[in-house]
PDB file of N, CA and C in Angstrom:
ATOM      1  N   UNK A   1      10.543 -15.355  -5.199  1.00  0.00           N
ATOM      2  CA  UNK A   1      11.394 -16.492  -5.440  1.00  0.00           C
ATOM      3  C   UNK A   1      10.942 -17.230  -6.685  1.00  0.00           C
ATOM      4  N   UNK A   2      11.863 -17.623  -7.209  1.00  0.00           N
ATOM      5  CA  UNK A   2      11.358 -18.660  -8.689  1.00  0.00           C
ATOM      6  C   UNK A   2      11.775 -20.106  -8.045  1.00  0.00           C
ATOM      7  N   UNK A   3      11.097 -20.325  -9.182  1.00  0.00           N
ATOM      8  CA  UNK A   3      10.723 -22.367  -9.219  1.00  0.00           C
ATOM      9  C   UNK A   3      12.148 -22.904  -8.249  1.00  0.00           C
ATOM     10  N   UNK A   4      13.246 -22.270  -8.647  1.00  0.00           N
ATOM     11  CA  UNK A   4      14.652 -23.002  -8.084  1.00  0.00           C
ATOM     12  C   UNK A   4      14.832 -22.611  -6.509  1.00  0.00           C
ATOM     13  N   UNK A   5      14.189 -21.685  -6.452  1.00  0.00           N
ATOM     14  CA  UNK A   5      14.461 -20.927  -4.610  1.00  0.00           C
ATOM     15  C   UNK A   5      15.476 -20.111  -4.739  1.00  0.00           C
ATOM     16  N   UNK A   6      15.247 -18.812  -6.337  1.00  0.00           N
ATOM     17  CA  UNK A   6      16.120 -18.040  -6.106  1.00  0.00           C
ATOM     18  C   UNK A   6      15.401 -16.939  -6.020  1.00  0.00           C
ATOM     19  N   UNK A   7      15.919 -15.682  -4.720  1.00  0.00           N
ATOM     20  CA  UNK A   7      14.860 -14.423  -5.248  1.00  0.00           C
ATOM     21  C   UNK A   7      15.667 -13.530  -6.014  1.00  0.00           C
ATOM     22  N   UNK A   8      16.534 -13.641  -6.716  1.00  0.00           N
ATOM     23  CA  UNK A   8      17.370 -12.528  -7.381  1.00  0.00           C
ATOM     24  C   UNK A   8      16.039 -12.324  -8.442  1.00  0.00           C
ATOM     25  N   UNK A   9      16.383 -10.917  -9.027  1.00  0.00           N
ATOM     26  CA  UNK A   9      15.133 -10.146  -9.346  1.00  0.00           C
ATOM     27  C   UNK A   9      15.504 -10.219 -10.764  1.00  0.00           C
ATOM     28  N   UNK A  10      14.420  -9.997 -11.840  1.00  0.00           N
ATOM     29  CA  UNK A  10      14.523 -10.142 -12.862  1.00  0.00           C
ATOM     30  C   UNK A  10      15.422  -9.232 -13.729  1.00  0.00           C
ATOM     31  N   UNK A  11      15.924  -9.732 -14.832  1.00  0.00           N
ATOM     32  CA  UNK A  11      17.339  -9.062 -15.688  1.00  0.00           C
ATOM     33  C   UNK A  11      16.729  -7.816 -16.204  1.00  0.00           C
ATOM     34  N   UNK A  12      14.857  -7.415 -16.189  1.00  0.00           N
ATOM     35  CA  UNK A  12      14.537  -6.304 -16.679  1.00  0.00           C
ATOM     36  C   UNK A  12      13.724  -5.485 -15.285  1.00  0.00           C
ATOM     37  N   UNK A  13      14.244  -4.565 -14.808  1.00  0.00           N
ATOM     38  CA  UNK A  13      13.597  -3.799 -13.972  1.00  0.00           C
ATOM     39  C   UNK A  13      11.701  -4.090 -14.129  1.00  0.00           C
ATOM     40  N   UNK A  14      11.018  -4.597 -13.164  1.00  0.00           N
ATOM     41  CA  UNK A  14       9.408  -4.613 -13.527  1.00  0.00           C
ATOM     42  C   UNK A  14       8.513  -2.855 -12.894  1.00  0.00           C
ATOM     43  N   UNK A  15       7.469  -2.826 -13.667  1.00  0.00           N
ATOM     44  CA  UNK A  15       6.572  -1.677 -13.480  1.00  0.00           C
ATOM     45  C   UNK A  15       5.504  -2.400 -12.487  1.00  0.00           C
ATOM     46  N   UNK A  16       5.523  -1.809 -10.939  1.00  0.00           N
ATOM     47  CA  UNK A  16       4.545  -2.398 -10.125  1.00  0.00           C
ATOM     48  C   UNK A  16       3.847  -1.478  -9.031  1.00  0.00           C
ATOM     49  N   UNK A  17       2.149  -1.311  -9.365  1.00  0.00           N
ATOM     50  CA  UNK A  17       1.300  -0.720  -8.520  1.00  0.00           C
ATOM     51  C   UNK A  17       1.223  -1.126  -7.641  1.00  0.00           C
ATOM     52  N   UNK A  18       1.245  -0.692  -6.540  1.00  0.00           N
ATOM     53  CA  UNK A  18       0.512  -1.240  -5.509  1.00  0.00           C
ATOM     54  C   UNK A  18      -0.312  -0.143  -4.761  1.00  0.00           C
ATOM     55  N   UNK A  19      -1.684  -0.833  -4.157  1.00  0.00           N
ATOM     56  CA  UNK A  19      -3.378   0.217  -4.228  1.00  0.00           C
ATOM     57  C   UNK A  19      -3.612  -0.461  -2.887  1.00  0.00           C
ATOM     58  N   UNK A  20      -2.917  -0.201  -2.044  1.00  0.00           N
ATOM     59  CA  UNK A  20      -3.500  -0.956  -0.780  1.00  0.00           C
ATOM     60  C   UNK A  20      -4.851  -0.212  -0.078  1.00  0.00           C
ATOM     61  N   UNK A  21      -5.651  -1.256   1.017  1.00  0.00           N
ATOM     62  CA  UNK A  21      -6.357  -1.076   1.164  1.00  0.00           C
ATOM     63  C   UNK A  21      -6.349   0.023   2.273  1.00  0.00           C
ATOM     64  N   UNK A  22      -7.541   1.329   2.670  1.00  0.00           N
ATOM     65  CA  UNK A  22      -7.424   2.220   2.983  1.00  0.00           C
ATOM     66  C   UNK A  22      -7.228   2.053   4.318  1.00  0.00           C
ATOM     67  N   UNK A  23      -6.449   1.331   5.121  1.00  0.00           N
ATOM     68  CA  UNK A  23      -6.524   1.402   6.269  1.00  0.00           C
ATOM     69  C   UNK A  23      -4.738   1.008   6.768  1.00  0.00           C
ATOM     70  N   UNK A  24      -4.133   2.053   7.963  1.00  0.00           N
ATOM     71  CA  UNK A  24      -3.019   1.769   7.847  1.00  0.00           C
ATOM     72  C   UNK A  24      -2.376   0.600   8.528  1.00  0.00           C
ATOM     73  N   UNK A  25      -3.238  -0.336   9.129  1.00  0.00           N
ATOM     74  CA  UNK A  25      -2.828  -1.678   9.469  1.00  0.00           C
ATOM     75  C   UNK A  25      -2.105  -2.465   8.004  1.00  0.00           C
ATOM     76  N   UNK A  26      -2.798  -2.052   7.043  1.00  0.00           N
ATOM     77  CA  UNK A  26      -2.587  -2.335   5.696  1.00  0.00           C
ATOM     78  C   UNK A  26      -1.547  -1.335   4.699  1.00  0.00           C
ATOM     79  N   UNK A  27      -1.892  -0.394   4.765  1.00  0.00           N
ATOM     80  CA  UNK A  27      -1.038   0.741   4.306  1.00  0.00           C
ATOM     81  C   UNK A  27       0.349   0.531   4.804  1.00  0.00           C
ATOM     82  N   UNK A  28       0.702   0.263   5.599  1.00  0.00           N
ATOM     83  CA  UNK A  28       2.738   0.442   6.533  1.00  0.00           C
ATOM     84  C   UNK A  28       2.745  -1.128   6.035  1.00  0.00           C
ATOM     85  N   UNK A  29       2.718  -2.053   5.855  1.00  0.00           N
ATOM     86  CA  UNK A  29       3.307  -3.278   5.022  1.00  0.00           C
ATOM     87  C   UNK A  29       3.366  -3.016   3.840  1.00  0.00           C
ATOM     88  N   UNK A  30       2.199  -2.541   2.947  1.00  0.00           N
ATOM     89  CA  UNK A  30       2.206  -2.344   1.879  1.00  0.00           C
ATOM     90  C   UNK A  30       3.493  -1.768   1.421  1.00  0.00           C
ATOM     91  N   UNK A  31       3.788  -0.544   2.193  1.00  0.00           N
ATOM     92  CA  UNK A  31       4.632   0.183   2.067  1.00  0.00           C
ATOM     93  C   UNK A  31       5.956  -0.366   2.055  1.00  0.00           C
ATOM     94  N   UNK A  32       6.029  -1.174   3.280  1.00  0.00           N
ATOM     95  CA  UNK A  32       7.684  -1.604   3.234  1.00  0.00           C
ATOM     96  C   UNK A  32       8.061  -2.735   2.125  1.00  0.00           C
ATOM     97  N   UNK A  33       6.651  -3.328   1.676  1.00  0.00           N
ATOM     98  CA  UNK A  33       6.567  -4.176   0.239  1.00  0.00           C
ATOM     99  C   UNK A  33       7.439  -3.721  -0.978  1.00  0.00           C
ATOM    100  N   UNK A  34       6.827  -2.040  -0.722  1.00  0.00           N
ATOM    101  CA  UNK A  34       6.860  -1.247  -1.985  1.00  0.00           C
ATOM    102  C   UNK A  34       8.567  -0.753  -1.812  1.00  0.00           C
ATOM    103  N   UNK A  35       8.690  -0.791  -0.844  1.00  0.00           N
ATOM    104  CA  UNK A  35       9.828  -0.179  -0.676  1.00  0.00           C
ATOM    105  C   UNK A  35      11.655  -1.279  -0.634  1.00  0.00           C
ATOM    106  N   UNK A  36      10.685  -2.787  -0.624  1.00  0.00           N
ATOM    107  CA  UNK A  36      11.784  -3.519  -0.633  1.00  0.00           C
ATOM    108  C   UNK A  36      12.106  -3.882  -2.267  1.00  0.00           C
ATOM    109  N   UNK A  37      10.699  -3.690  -2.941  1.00  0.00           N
ATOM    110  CA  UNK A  37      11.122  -3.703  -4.577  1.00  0.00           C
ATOM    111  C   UNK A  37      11.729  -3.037  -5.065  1.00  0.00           C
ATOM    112  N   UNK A  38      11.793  -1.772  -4.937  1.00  0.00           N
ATOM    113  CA  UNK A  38      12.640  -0.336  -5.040  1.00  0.00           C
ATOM    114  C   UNK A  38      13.735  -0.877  -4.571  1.00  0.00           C
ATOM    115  N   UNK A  39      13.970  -1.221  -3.562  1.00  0.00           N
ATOM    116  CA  UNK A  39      15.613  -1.187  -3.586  1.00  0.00           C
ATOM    117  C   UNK A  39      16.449  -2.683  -3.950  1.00  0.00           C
ATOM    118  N   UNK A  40      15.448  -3.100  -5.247  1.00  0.00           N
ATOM    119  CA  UNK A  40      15.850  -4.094  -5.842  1.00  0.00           C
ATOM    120  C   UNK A  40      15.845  -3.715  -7.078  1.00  0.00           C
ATOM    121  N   UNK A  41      15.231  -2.608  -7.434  1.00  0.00           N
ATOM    122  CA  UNK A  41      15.481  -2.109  -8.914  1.00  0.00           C
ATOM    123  C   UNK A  41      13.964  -1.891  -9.900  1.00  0.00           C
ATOM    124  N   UNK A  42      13.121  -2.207  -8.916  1.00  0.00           N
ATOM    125  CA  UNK A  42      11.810  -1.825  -9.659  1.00  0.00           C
ATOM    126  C   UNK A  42      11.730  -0.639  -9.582  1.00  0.00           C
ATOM    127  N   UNK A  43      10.666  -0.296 -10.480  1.00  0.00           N
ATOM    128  CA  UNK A  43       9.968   1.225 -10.163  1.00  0.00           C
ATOM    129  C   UNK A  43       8.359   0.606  -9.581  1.00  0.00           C
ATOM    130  N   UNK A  44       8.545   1.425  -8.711  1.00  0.00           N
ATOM    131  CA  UNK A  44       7.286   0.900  -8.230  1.00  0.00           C
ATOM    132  C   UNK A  44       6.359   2.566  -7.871  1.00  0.00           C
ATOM    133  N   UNK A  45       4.847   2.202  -8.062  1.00  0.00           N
ATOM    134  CA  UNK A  45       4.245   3.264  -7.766  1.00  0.00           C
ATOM    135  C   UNK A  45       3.053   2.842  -6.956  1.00  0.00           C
ATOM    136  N   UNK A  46       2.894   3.918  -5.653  1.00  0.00           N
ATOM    137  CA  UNK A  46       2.332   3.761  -4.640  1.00  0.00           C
ATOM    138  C   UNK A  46       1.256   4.801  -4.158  1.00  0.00           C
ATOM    139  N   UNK A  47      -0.088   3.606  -4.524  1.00  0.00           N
ATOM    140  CA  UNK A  47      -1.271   4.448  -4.727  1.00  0.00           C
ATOM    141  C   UNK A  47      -2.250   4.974  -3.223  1.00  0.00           C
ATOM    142  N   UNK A  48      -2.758   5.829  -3.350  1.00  0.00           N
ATOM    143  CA  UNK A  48      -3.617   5.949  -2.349  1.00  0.00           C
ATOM    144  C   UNK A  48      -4.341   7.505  -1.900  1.00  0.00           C
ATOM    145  N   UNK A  49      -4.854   7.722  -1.061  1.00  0.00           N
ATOM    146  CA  UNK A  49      -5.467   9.407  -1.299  1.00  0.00           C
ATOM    147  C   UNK A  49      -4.704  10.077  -0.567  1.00  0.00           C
ATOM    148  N   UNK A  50      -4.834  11.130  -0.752  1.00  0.00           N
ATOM    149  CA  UNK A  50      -3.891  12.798  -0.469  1.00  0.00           C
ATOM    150  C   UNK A  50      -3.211  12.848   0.672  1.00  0.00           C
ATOM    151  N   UNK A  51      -4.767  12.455   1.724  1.00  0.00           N
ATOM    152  CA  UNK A  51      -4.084  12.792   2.882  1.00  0.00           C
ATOM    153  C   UNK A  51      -3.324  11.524   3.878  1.00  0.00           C
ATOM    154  N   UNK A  52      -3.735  10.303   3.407  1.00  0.00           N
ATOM    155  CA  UNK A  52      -2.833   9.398   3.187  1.00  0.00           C
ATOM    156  C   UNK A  52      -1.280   9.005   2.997  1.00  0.00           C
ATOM    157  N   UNK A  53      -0.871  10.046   2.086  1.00  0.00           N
ATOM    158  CA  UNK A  53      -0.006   9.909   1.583  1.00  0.00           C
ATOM    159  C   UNK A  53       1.134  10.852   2.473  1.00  0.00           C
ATOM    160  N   UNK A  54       0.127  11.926   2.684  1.00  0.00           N
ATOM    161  CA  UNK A  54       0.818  12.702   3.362  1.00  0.00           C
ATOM    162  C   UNK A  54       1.411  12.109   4.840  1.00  0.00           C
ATOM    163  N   UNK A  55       0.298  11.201   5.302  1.00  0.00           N
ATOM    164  CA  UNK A  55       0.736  10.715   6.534  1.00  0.00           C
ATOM    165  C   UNK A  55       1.891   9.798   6.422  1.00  0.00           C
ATOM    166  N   UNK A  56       2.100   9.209   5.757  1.00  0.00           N
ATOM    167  CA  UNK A  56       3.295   8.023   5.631  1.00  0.00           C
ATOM    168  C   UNK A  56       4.378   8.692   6.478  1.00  0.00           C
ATOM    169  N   UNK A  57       5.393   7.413   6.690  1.00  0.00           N
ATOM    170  CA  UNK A  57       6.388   8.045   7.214  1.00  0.00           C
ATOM    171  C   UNK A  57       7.560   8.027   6.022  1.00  0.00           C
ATOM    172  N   UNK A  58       8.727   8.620   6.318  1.00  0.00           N
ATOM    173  CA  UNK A  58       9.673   8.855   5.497  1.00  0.00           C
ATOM    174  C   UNK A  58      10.153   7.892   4.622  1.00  0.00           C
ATOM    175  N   UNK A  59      10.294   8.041   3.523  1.00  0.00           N
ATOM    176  CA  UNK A  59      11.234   6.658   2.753  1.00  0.00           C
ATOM    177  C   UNK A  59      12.416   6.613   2.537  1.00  0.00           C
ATOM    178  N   UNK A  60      12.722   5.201   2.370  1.00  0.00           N
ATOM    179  CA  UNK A  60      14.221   5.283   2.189  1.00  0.00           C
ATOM    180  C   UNK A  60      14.879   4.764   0.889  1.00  0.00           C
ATOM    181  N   UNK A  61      13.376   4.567   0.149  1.00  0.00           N
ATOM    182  CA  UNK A  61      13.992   4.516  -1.915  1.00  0.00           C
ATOM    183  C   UNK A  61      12.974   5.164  -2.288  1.00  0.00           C
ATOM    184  N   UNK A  62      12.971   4.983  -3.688  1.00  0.00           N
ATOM    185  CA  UNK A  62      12.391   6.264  -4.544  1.00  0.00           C
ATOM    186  C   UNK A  62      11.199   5.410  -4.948  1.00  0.00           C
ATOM    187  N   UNK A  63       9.821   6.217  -4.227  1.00  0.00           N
ATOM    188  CA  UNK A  63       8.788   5.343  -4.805  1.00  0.00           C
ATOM    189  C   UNK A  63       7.953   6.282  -4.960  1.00  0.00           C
ATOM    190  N   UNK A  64       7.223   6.422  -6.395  1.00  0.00           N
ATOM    191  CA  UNK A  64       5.944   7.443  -6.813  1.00  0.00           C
ATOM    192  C   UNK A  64       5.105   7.093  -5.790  1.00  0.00           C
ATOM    193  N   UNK A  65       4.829   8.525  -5.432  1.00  0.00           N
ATOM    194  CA  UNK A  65       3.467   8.480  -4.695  1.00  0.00           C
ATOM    195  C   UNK A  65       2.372   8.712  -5.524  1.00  0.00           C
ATOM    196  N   UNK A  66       1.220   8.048  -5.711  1.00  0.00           N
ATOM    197  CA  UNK A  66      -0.158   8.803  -7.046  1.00  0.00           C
ATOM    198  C   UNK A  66      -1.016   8.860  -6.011  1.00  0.00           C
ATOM    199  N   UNK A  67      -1.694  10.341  -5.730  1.00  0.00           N
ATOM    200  CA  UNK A  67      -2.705  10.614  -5.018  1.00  0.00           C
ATOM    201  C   UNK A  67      -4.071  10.240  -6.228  1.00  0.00           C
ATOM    202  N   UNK A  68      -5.185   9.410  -5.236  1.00  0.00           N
ATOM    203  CA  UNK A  68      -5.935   9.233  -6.260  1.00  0.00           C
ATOM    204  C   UNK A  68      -7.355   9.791  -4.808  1.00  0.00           C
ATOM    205  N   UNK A  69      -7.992  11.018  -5.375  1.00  0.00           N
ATOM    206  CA  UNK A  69      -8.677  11.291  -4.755  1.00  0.00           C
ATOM    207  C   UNK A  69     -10.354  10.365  -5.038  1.00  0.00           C
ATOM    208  N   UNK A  70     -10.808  10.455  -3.730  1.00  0.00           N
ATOM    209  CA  UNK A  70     -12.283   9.564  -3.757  1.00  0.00           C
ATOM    210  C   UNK A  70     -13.513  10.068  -3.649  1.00  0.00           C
ATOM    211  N   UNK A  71     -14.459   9.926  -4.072  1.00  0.00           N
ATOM    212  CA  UNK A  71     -15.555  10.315  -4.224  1.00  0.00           C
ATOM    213  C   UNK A  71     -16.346  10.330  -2.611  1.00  0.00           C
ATOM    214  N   UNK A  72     -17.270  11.256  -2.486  1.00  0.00           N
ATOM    215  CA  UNK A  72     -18.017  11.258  -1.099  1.00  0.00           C
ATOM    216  C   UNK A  72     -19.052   9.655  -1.730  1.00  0.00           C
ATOM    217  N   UNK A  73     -18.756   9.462  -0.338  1.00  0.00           N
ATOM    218  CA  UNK A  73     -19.608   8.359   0.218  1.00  0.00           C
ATOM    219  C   UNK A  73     -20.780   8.117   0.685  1.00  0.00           C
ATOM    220  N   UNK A  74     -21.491   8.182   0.393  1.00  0.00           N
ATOM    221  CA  UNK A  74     -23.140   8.100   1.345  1.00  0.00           C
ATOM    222  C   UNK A  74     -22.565   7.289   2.854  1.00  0.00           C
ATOM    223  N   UNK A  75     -23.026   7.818   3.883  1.00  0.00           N
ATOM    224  CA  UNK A  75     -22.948   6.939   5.210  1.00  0.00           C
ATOM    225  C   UNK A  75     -21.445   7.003   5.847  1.00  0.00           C
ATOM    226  N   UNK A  76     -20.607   7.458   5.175  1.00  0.00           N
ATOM    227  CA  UNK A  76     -19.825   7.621   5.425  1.00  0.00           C
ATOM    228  C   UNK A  76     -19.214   9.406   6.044  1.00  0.00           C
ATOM    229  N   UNK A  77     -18.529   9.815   6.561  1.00  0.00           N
ATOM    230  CA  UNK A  77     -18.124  11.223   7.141  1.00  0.00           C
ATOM    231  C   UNK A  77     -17.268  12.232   5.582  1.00  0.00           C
ATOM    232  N   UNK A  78     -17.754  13.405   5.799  1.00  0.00           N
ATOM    233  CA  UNK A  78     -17.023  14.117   4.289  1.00  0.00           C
ATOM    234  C   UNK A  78     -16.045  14.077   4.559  1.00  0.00           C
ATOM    235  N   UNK A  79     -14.743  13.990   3.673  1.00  0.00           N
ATOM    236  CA  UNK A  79     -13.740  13.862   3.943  1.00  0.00           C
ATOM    237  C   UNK A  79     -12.396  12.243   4.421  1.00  0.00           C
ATOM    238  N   UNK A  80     -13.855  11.842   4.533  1.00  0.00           N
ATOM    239  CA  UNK A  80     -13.004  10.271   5.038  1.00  0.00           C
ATOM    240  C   UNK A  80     -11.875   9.386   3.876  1.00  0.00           C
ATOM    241  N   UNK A  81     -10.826   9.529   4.210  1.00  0.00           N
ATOM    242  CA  UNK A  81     -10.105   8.798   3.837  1.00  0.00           C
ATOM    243  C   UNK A  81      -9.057   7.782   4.086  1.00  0.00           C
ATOM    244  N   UNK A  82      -9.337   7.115   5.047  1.00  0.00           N
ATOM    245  CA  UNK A  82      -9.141   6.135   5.908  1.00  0.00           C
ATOM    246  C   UNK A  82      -9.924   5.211   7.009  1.00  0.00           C
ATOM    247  N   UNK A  83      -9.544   4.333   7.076  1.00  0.00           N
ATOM    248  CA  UNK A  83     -10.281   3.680   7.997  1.00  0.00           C
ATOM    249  C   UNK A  83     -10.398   4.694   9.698  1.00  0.00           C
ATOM    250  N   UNK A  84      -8.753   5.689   9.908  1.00  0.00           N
ATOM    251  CA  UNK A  84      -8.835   6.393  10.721  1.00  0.00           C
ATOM    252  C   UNK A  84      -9.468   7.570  10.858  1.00  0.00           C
ATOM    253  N   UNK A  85     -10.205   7.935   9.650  1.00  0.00           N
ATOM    254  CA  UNK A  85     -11.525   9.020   9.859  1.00  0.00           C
ATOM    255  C   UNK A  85     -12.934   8.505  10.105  1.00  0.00           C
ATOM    256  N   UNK A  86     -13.345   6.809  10.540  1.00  0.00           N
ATOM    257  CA  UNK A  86     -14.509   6.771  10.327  1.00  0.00           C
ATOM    258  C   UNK A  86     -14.356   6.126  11.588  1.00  0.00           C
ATOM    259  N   UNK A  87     -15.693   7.089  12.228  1.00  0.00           N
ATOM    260  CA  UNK A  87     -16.186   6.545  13.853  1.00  0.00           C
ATOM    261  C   UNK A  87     -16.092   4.844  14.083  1.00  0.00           C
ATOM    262  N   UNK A  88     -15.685   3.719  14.984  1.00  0.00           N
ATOM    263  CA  UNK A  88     -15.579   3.046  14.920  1.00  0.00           C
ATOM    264  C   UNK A  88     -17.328   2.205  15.138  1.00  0.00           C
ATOM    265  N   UNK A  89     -18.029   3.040  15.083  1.00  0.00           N
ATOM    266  CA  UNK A  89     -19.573   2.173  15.568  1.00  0.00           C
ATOM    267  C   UNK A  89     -20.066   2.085  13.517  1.00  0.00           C
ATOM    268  N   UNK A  90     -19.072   2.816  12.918  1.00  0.00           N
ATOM    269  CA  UNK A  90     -19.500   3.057  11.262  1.00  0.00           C
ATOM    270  C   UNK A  90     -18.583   1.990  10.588  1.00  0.00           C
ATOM    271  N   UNK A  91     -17.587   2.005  11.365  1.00  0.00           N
ATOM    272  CA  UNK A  91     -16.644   0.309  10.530  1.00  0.00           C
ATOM    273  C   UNK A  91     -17.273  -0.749  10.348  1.00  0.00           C
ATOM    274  N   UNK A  92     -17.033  -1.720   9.757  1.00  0.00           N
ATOM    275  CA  UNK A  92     -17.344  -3.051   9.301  1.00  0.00           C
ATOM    276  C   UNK A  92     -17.218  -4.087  10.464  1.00  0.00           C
ATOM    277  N   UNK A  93     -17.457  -4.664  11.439  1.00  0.00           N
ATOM    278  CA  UNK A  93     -17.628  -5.225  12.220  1.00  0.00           C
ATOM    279  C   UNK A  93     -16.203  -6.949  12.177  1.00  0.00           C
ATOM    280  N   UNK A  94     -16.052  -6.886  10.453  1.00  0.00           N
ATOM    281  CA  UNK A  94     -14.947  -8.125  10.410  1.00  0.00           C
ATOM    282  C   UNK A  94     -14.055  -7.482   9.087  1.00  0.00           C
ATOM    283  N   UNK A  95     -13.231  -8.099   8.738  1.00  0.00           N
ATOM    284  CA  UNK A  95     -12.354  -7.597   7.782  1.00  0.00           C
ATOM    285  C   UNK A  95     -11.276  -9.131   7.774  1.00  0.00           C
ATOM    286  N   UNK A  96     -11.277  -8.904   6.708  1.00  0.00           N
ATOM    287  CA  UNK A  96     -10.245 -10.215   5.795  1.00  0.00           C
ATOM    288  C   UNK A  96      -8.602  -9.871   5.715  1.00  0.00           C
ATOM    289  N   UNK A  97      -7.325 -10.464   6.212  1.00  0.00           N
ATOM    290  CA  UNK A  97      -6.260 -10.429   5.350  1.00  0.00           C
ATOM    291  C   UNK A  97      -5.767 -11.748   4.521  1.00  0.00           C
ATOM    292  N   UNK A  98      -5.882 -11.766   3.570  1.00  0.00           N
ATOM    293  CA  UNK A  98      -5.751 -13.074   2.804  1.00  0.00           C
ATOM    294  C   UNK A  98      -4.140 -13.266   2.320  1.00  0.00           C
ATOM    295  N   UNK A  99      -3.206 -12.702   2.922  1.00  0.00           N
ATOM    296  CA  UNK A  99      -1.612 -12.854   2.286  1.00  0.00           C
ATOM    297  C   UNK A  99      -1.135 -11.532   3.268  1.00  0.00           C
ATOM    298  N   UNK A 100      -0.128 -12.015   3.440  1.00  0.00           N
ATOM    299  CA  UNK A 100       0.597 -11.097   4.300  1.00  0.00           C
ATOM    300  C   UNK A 100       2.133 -10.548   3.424  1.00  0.00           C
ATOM    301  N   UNK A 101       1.903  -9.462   3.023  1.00  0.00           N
ATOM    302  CA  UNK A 101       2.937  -9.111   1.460  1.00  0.00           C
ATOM    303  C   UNK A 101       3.968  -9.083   1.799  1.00  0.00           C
ATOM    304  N   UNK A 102       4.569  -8.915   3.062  1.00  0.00           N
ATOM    305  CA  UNK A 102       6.025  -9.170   2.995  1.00  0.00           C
ATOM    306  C   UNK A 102       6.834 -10.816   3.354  1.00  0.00           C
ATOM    307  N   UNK A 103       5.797 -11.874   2.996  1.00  0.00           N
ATOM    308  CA  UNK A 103       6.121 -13.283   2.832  1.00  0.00           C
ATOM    309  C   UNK A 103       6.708 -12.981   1.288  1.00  0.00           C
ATOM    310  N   UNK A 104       7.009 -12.322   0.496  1.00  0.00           N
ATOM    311  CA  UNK A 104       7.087 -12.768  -0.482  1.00  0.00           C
ATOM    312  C   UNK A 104       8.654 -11.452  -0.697  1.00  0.00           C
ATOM    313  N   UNK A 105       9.174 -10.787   0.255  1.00  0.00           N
ATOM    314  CA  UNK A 105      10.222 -10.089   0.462  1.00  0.00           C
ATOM    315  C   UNK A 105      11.479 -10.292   0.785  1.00  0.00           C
ATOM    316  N   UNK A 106      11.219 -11.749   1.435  1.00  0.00           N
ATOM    317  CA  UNK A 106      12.287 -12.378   2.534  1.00  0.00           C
ATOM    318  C   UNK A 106      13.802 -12.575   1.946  1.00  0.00           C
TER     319      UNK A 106
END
């Protein structure tokens, strides 16, 4: 929305990443984020690793997927690329959401 309380989208299509964080509590908003800009006229490109990507569910606009593969981790399991490959006694005990991205979709 701009200053007036309009959300009509800008007169030039915008270029927008979005790199959400590896976990799909986070990943499926991200997504429908990504997916409500798209069908407003962005191009939007939607980052994250392989097998990630693969898991998503179906879309319903046109959004780049960029597989960005990750480096092994010390302490972490080979292969982990999600919060859903790592034993839960190996997770982080708290975790932050500071904005909830589809407040800004409405």
């Amino acid at each position: 929305m701009d200053a007036a309380g309009s959300s009509r989208s800008p007169s030039r299509p915008l270029r927008i990443v979005i790199c959400p964080w590896l976990a799909f509590g986070h990943m499926l908003p991200y997504l429908e984020l990504a997916e409500r800009l798209a069908s407003r006229g962005h191009h939007v490109s939607f980052v994250s690793t392989p097998r990630n990507l693969a898991r998503l569910p179906p879309r319903r606009h046109v959004i780049d997927l960029v597989a960005l593969s990750l480096p092994r981790v010390e302490g972490l399991p080979d292969g982990a690329e999600s919060t859903n490959d790592v034993p839960g006694d190996r997770q982080p005990q708290q975790s932050y959401t500071l904005v909830s991205p589809c407040e800004f979709c409405a």
